[in-house]
N, C-alpha and C. Protein backbone atom coordinates (compact mmCIF):
# COMPACT_ATOMS: atom_id res chain seq x y z
N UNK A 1 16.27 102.00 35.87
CA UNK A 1 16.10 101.51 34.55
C UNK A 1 17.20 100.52 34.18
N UNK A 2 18.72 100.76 34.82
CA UNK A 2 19.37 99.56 34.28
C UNK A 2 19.63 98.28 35.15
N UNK A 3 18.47 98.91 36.18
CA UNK A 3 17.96 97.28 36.80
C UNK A 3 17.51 96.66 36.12
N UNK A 4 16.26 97.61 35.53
CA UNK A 4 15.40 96.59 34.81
C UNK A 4 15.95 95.60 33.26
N UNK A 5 17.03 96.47 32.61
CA UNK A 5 17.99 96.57 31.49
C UNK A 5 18.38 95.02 31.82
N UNK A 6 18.67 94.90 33.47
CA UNK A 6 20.14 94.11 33.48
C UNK A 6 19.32 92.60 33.71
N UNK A 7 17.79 93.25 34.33
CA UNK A 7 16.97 91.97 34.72
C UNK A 7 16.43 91.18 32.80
N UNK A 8 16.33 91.96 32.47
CA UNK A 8 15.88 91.55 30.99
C UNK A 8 16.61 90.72 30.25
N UNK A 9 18.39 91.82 30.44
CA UNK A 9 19.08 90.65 29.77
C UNK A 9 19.16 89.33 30.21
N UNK A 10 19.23 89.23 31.38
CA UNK A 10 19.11 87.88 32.31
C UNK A 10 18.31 86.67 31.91
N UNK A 11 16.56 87.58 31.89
CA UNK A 11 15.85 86.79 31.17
C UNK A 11 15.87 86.36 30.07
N UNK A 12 16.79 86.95 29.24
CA UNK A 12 17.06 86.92 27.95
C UNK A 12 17.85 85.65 27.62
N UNK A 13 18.89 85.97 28.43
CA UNK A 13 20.31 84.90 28.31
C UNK A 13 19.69 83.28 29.36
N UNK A 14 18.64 83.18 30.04
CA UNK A 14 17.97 82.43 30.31
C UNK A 14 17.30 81.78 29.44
N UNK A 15 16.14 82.46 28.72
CA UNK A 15 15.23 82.21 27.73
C UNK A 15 15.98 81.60 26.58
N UNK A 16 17.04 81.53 25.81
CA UNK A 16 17.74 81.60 24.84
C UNK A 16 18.56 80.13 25.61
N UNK A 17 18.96 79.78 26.45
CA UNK A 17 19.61 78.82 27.00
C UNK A 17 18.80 77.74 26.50
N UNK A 18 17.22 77.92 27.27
CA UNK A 18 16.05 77.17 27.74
C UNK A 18 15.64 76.68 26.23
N UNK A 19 15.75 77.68 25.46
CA UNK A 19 15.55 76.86 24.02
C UNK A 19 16.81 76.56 23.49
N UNK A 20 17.93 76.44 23.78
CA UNK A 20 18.87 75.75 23.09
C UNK A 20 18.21 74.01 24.07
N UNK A 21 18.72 74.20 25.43
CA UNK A 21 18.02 72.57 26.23
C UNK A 21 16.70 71.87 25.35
N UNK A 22 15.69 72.64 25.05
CA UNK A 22 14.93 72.24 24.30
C UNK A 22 14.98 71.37 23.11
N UNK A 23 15.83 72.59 22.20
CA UNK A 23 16.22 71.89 20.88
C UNK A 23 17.59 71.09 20.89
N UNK A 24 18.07 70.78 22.00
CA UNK A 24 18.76 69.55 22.09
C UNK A 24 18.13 68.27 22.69
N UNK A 25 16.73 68.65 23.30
CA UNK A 25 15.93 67.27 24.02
C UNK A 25 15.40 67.20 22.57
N UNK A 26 14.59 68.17 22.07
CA UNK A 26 13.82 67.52 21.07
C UNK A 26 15.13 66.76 19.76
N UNK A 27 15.93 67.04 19.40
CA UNK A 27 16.64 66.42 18.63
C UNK A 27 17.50 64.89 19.24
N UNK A 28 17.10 64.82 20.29
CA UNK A 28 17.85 63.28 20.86
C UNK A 28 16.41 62.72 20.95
N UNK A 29 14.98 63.29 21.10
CA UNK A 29 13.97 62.20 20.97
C UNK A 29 13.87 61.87 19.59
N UNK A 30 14.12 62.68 19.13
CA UNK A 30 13.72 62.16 17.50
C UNK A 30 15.14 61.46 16.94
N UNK A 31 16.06 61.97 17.74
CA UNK A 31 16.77 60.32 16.90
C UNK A 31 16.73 59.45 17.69
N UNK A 32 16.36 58.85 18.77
CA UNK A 32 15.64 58.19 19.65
C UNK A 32 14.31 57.36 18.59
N UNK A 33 13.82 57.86 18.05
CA UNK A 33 12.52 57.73 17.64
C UNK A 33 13.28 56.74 15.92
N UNK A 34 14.17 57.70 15.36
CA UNK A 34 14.99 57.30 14.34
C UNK A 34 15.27 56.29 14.63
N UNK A 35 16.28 55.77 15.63
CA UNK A 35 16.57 54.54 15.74
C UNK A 35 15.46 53.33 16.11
N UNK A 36 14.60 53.68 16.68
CA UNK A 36 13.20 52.51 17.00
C UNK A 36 12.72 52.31 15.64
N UNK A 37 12.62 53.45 14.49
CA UNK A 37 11.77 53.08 13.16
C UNK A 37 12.96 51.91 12.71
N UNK A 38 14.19 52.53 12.64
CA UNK A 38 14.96 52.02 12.20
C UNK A 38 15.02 50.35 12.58
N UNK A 39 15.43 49.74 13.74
CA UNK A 39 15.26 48.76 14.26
C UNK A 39 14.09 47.64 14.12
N UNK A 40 12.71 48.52 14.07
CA UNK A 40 11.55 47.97 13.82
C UNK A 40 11.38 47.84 11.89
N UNK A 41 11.89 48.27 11.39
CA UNK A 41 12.30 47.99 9.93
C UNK A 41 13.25 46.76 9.90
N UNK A 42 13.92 46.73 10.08
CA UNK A 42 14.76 45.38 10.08
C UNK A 42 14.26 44.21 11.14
N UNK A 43 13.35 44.60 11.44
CA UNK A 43 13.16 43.32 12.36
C UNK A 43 11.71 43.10 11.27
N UNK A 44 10.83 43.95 10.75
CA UNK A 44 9.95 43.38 9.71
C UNK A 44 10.15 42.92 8.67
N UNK A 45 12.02 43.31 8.49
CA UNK A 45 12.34 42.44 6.74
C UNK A 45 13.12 41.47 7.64
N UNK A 46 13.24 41.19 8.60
CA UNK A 46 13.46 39.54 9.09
C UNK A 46 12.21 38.45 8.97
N UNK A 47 10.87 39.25 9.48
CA UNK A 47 9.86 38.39 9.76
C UNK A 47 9.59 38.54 8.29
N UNK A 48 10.13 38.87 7.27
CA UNK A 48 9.61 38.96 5.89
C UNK A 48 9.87 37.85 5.25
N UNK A 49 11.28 38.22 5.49
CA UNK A 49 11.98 36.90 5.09
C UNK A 49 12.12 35.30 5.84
N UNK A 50 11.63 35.29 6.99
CA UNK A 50 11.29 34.18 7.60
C UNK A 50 9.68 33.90 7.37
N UNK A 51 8.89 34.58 6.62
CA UNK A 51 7.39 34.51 6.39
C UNK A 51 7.18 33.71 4.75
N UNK A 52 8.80 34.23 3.83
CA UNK A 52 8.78 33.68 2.73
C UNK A 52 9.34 32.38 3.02
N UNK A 53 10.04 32.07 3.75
CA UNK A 53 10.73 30.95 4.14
C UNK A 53 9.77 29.62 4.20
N UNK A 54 9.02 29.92 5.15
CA UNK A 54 7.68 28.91 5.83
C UNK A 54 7.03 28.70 4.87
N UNK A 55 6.67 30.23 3.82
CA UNK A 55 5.55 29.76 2.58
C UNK A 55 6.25 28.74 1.67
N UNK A 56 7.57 29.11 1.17
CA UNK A 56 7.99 27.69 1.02
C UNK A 56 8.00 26.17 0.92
N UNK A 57 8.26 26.31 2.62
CA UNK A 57 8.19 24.82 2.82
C UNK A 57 6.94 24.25 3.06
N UNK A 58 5.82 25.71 3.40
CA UNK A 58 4.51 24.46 3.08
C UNK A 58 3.96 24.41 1.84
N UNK A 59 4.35 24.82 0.99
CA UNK A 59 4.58 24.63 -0.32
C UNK A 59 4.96 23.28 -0.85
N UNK A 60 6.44 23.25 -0.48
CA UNK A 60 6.87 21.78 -0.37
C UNK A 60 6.08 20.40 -0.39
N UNK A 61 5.01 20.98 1.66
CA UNK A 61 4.65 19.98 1.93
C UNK A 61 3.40 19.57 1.56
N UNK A 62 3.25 21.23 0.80
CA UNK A 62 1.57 20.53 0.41
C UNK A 62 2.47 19.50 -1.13
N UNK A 63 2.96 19.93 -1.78
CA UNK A 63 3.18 19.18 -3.24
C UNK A 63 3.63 17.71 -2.78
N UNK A 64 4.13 17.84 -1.47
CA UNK A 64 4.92 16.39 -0.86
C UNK A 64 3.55 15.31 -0.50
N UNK A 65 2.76 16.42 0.08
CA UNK A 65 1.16 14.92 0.15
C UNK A 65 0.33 14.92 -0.97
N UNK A 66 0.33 15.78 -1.65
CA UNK A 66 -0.25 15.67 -2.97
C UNK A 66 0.19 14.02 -3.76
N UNK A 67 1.71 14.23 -3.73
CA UNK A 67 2.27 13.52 -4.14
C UNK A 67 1.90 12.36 -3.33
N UNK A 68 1.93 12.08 -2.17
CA UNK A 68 1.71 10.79 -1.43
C UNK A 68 0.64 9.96 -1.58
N UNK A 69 -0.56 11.37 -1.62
CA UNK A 69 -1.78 11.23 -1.53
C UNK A 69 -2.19 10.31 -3.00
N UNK A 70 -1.67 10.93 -4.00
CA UNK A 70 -1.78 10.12 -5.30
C UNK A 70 -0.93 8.54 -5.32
N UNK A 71 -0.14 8.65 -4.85
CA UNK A 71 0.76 7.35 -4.72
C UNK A 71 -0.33 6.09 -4.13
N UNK A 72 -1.14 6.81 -2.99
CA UNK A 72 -1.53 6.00 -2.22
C UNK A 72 -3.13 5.60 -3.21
N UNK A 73 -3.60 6.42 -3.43
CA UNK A 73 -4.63 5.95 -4.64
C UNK A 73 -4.09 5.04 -5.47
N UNK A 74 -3.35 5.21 -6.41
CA UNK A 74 -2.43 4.32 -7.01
C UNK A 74 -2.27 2.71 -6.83
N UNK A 75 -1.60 2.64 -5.49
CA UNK A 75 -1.46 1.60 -4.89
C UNK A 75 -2.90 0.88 -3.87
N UNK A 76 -3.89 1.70 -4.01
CA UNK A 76 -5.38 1.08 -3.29
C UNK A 76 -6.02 0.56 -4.85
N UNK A 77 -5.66 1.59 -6.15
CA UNK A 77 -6.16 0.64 -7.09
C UNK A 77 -5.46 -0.45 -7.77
N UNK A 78 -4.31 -0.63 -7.84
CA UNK A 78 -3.79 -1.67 -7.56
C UNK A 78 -3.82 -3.11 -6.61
N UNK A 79 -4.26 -2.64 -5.51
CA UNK A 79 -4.43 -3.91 -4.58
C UNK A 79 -5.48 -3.99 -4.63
N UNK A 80 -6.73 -3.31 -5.48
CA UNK A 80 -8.17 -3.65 -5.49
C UNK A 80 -8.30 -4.57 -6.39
N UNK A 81 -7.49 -3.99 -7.81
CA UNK A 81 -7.90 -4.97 -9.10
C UNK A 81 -6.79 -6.03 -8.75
N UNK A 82 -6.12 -6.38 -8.08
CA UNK A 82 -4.48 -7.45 -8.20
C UNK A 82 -5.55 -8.72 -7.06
N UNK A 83 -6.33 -8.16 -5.91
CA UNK A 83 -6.50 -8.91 -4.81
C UNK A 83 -7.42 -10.19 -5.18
N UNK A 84 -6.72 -11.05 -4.89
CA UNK A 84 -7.46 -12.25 -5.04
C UNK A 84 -9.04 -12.26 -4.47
N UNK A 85 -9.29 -13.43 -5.53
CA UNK A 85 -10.90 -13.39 -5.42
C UNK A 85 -10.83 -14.28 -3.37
N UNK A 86 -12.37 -13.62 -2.53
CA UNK A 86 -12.24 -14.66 -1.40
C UNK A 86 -13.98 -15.30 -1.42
N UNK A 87 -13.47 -16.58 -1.19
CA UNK A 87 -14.45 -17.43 -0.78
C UNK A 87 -15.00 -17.92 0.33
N UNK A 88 -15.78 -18.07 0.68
CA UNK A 88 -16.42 -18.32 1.87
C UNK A 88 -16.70 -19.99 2.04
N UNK A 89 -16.06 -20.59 3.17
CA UNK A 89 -16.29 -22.11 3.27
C UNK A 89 -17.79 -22.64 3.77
N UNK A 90 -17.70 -21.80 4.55
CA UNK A 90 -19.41 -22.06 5.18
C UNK A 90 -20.26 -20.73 5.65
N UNK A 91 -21.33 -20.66 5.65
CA UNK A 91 -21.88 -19.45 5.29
C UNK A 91 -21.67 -18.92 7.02
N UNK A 92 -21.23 -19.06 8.13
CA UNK A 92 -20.72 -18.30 9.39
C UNK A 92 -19.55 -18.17 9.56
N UNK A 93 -18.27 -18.77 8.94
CA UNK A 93 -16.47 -18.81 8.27
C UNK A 93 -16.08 -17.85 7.58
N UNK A 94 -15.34 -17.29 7.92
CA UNK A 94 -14.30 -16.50 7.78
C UNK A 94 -14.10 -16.50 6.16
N UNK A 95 -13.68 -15.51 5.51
CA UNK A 95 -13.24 -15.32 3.98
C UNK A 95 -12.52 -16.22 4.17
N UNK A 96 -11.99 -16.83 3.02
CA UNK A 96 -10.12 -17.56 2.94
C UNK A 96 -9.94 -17.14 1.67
N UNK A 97 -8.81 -16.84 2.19
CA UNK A 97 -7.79 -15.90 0.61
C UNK A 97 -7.19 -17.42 -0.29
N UNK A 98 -7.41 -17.43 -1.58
CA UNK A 98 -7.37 -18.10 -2.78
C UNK A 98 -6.11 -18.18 -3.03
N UNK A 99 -4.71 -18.97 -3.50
CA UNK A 99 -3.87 -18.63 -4.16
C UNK A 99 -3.77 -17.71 -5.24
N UNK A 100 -2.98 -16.84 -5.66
CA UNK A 100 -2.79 -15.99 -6.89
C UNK A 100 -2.52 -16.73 -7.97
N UNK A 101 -3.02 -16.79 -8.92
CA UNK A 101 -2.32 -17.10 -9.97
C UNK A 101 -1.29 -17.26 -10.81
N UNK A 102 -0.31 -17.47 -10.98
CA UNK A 102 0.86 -17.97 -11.46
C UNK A 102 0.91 -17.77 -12.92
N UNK A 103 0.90 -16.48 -13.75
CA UNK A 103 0.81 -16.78 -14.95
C UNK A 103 2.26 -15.84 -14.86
N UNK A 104 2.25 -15.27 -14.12
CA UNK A 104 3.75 -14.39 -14.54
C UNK A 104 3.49 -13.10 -14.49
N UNK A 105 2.29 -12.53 -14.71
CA UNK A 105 2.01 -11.25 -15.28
C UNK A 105 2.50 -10.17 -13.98
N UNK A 106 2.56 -9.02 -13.75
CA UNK A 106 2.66 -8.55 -13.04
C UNK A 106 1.25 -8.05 -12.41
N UNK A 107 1.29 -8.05 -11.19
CA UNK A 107 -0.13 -8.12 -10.06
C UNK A 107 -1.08 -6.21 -11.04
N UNK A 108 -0.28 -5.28 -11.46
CA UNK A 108 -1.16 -4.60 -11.69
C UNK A 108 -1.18 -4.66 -13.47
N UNK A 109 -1.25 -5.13 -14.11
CA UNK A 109 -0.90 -5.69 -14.97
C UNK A 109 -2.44 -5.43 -16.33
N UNK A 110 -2.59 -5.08 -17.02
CA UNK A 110 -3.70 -4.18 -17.71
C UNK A 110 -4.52 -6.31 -17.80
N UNK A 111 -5.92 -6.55 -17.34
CA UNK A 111 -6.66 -7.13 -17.49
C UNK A 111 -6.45 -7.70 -19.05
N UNK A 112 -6.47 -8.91 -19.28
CA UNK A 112 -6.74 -9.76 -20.63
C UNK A 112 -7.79 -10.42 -20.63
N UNK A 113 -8.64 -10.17 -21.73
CA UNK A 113 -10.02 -11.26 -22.02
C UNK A 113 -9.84 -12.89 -22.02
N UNK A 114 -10.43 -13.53 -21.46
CA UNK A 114 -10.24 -14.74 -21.32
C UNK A 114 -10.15 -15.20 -23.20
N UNK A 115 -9.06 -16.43 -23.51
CA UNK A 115 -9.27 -16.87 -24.98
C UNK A 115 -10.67 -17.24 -25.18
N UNK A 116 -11.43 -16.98 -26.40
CA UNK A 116 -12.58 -17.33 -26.65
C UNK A 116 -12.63 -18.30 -27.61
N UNK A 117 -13.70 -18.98 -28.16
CA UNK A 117 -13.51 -19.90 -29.15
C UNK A 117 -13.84 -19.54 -30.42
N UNK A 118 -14.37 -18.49 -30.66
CA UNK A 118 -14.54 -17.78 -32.15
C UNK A 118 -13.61 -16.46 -32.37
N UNK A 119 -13.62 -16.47 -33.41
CA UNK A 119 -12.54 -15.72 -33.78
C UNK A 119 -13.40 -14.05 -34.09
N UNK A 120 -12.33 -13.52 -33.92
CA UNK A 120 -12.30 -12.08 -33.92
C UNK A 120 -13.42 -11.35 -35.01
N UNK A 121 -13.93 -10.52 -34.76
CA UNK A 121 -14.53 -9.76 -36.11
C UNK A 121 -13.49 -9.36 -36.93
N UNK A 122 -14.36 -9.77 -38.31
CA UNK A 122 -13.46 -8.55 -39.08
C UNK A 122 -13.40 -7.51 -39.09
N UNK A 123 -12.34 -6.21 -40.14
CA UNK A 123 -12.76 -5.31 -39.61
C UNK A 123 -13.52 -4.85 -40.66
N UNK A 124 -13.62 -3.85 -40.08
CA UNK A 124 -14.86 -3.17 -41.65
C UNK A 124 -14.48 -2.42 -42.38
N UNK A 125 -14.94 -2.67 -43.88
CA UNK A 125 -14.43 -2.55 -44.99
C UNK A 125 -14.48 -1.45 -45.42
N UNK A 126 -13.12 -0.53 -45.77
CA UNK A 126 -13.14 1.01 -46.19
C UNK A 126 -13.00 1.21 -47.18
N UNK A 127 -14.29 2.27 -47.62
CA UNK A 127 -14.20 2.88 -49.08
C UNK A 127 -13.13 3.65 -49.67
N UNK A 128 -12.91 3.40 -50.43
CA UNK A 128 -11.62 4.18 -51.15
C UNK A 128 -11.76 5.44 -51.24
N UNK A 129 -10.76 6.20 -50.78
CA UNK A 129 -10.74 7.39 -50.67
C UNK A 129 -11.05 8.52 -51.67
N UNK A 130 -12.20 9.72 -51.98
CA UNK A 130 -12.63 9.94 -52.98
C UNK A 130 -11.96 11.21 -52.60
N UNK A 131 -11.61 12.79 -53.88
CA UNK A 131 -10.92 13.59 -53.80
C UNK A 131 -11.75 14.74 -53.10
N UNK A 132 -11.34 15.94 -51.94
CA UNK A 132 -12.18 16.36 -51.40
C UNK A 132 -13.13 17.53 -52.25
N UNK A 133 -13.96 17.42 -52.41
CA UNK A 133 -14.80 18.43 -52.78
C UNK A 133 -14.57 19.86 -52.92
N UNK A 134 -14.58 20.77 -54.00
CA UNK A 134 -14.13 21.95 -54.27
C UNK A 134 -15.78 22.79 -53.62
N UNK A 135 -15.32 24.01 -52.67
CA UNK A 135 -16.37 24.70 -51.96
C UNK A 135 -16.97 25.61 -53.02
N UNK A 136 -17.92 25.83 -53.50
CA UNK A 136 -18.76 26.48 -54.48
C UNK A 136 -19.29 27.82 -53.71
N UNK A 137 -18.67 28.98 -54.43
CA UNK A 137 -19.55 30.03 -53.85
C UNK A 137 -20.58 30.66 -54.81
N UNK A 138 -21.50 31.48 -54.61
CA UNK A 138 -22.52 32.32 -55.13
C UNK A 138 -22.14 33.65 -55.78
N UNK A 139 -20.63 33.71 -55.51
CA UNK A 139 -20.30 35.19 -56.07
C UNK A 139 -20.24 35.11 -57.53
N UNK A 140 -20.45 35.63 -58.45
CA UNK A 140 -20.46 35.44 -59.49
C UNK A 140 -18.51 36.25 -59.89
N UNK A 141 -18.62 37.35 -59.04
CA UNK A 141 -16.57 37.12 -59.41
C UNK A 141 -15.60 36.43 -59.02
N UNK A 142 -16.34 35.06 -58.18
CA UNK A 142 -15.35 34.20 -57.38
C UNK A 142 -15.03 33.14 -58.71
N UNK A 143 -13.57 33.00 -59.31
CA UNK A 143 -13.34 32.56 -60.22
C UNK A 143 -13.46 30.63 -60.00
N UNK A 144 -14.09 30.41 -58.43
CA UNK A 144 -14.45 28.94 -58.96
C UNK A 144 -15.76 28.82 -59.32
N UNK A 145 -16.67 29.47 -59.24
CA UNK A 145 -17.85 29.31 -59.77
C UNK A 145 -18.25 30.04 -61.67
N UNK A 146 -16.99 30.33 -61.93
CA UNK A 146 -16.97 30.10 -63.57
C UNK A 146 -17.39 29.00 -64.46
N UNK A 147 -17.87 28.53 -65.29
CA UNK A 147 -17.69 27.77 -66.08
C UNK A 147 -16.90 27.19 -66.48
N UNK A 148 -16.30 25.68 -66.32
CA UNK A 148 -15.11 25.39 -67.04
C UNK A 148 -15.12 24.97 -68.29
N UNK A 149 -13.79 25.05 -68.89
CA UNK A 149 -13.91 24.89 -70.42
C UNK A 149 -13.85 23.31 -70.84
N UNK A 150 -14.03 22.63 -71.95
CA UNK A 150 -14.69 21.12 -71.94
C UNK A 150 -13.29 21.03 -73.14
């Protein structure tokens, strides 16, 4: 019997080892595991912050061709209305560009009516201003629809 006593404790002081090894593997995988969350957290508020970065600048670049994009309208209606009239010398010849005109004005310059030889309309003749009308109601206790005194 204190074979068996002595075999037990054995197993005992074995068994009891085997889960201390245990609960020292399992506590180094899990901070094992700790440090990967950990690591993989800071590497997603890097790509976070390099994700706000980019939105940014194409931000930028969209407002930057927006901007261009209008400039360049701008300047196509400008060289549409500024471009000299072209004439044709013979009906298989090439356009030929006209001199510009020389008045001074600037090329985009708001269009002026040619001088005419009659003179302007007049303008039209305004009635004198009459006082605005007092709103009449139906209530008989609304004190503008009283009678006034003479």
């Amino acid at each position: 019997m204190t074979g068996v006593l002595a075999r037990a404790d054995g197993h005992g002081v074995r068994d009891a080892a085997s889960i201390e090894r245990s609960r020292t593997t399992i506590h180094e995988v899990i901070s094992d595991v700790d440090g990967a969350v950990e690591q993989l957290n800071q590497r997603a508020a890097q790509l976070r912050a390099r994700g706000e970065t980019v939105r940014g600048q194409v931000e930028q670049l969209m407002i930057a061709f927006q901007f261009q994009d209008r400039v360049n309208q701008i300047l196509d209606r400008c060289a549409t209305r500024c471009a000299p009239p072209r004439r044709a010398s013979a009906p298989h010849s090439r356009a030929v560009r006209l001199p510009m005109p020389t008045s001074g004005a600037p090329c985009c310059a708001p269009a002026t009516p040619p001088p005419s030889s009659t003179p302007p309309p007049a303008p039209p003749r305004q009635r004198p201003a009459s006082p605005p009308a007092i709103p009449r109601s139906s209530d008989p206790g609304d004190p503008t629809t009283w009678p006034r005194p003479s």
